[in-house]
Protein backbone atom coordinates (compact mmCIF):
# COMPACT_ATOMS: atom_id res chain seq x y z
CA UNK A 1 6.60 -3.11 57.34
CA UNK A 2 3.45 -1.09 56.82
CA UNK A 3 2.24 2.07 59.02
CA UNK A 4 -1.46 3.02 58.93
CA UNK A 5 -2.23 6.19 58.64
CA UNK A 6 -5.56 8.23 60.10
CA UNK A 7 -6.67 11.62 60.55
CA UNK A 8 -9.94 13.27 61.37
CA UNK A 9 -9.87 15.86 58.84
CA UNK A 10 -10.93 12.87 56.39
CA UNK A 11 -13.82 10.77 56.48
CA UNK A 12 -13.70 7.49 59.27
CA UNK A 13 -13.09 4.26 57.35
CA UNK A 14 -17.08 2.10 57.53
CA UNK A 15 -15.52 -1.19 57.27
CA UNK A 16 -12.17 -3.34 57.99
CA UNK A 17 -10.01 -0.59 55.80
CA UNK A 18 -7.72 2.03 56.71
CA UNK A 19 -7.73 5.22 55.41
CA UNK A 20 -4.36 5.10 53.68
CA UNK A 21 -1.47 2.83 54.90
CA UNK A 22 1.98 3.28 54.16
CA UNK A 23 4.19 0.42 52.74
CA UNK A 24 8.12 1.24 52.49
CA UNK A 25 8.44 4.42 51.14
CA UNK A 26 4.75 3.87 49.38
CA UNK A 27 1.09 5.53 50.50
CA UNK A 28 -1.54 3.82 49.31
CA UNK A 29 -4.92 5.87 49.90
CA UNK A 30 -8.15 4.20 49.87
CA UNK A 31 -10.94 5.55 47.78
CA UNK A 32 -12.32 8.56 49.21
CA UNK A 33 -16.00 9.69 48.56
CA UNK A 34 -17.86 13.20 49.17
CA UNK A 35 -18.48 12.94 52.95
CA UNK A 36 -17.60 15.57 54.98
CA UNK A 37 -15.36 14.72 58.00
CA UNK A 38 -16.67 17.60 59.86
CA UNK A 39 -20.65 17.03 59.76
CA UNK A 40 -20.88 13.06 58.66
CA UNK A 41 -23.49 14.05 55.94
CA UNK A 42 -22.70 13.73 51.84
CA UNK A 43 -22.35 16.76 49.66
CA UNK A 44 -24.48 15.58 46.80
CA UNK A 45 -26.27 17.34 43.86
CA UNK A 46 -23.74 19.35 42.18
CA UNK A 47 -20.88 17.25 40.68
CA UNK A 48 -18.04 19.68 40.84
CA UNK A 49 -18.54 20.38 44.70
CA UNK A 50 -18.69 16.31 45.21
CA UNK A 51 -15.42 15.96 43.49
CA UNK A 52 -14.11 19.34 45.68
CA UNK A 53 -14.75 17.34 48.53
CA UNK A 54 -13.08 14.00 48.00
CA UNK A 55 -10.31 15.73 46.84
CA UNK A 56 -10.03 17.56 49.92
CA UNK A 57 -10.43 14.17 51.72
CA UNK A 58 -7.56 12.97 49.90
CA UNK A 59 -5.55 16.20 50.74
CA UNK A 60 -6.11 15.75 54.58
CA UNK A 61 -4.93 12.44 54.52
CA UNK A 62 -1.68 12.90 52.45
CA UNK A 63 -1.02 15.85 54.93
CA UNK A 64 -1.76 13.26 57.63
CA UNK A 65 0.98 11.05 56.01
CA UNK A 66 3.12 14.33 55.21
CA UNK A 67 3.10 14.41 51.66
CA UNK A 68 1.16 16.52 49.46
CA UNK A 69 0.06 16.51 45.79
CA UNK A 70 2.84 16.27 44.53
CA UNK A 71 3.81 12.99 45.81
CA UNK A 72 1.09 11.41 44.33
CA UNK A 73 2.01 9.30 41.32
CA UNK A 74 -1.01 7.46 40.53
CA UNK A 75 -4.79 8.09 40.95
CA UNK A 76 -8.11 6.41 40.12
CA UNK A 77 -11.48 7.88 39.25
CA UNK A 78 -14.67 5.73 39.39
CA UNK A 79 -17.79 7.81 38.30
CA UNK A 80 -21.43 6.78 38.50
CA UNK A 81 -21.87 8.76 34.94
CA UNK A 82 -18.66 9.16 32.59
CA UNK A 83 -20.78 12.65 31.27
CA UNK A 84 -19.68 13.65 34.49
CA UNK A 85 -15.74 13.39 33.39
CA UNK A 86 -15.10 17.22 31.81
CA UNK A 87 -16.66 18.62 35.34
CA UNK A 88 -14.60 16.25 37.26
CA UNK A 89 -11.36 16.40 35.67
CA UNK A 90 -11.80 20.17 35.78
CA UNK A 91 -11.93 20.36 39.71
CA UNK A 92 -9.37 17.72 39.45
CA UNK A 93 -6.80 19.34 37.63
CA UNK A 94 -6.86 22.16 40.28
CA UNK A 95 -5.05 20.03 42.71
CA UNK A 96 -2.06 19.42 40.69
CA UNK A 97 0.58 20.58 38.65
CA UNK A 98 0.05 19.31 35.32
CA UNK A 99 3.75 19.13 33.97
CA UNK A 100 3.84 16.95 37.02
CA UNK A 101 0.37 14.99 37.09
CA UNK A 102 -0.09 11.14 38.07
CA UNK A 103 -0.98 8.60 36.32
CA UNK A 104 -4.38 7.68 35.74
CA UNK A 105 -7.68 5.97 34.90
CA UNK A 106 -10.98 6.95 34.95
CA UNK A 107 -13.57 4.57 34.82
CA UNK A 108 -17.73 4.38 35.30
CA UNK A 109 -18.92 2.18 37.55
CA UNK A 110 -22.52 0.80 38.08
CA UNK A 111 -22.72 2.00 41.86
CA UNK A 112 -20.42 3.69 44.41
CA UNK A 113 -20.43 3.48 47.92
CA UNK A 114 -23.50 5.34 49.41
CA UNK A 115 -24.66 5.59 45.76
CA UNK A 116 -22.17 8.67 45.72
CA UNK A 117 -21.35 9.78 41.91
CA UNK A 118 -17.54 10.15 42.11
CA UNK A 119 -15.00 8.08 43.91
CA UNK A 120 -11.32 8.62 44.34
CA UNK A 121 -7.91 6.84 45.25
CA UNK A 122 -4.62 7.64 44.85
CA UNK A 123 -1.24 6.37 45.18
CA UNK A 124 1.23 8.12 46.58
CA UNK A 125 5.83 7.88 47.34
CA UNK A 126 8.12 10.03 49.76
């Protein structure tokens, strides 16, 4: 049985994708870019305020699905420019515990969504 899950304080899915549905005990969030829920426009031009932002996406929808950072036990970074990664994973490391950190993977990609330069998913459990 799966639940979707949707909030407003995230970014409205622009296709035939949820934001994050829940399968079992499982929450798996789809990729979330630098949009901001509150104004529809992208935050662009300065990497670590991008990431900032898509991490805060993410953060609205676990607390959508009520679960936090901590629940997360496997994320996914796709950047337009891997001499991005020290700025990214910088920002990124603010939103967890590292004794406790996911799994991951980082990758560069030819093109995002929107042309964005960071995308992010994550995986999360109750």
């Amino acid at each position: 049985m799966k639940k979707i899950i949707s909030t407003k304080n995230a970014p409205a899915p622009i296709g035939p994708y949820n934001q994050a549905v829940f399968a079992g005990d499982t929450l798996f969030v789809s990729g979330q870019i630098p949009l901001d829920p509150k104004t529809g426009e992208l935050v662009s031009g300065d990497i670590a305020a991008e990431t900032k932002m898509v991490m805060q996406n993410l953060e609205a929808i676990l607390t959508e699905a009520g679960l936090t950072f901590e629940n997360v036990v496997k994320s996914s970074i796709f950047l337009s420019d891997m001499n991005s990664f020290a700025q990214v994973n910088e920002v990124y490391g603010t939103f967890f515990n590292e004794e406790t950190a996911p799994a991951r993977e980082t990758v560069e990609v030819a093109n995002l969504p929107k042309f964005v330069n960071v995308e992010i998913s994550v995986i999360a459990i109750k």
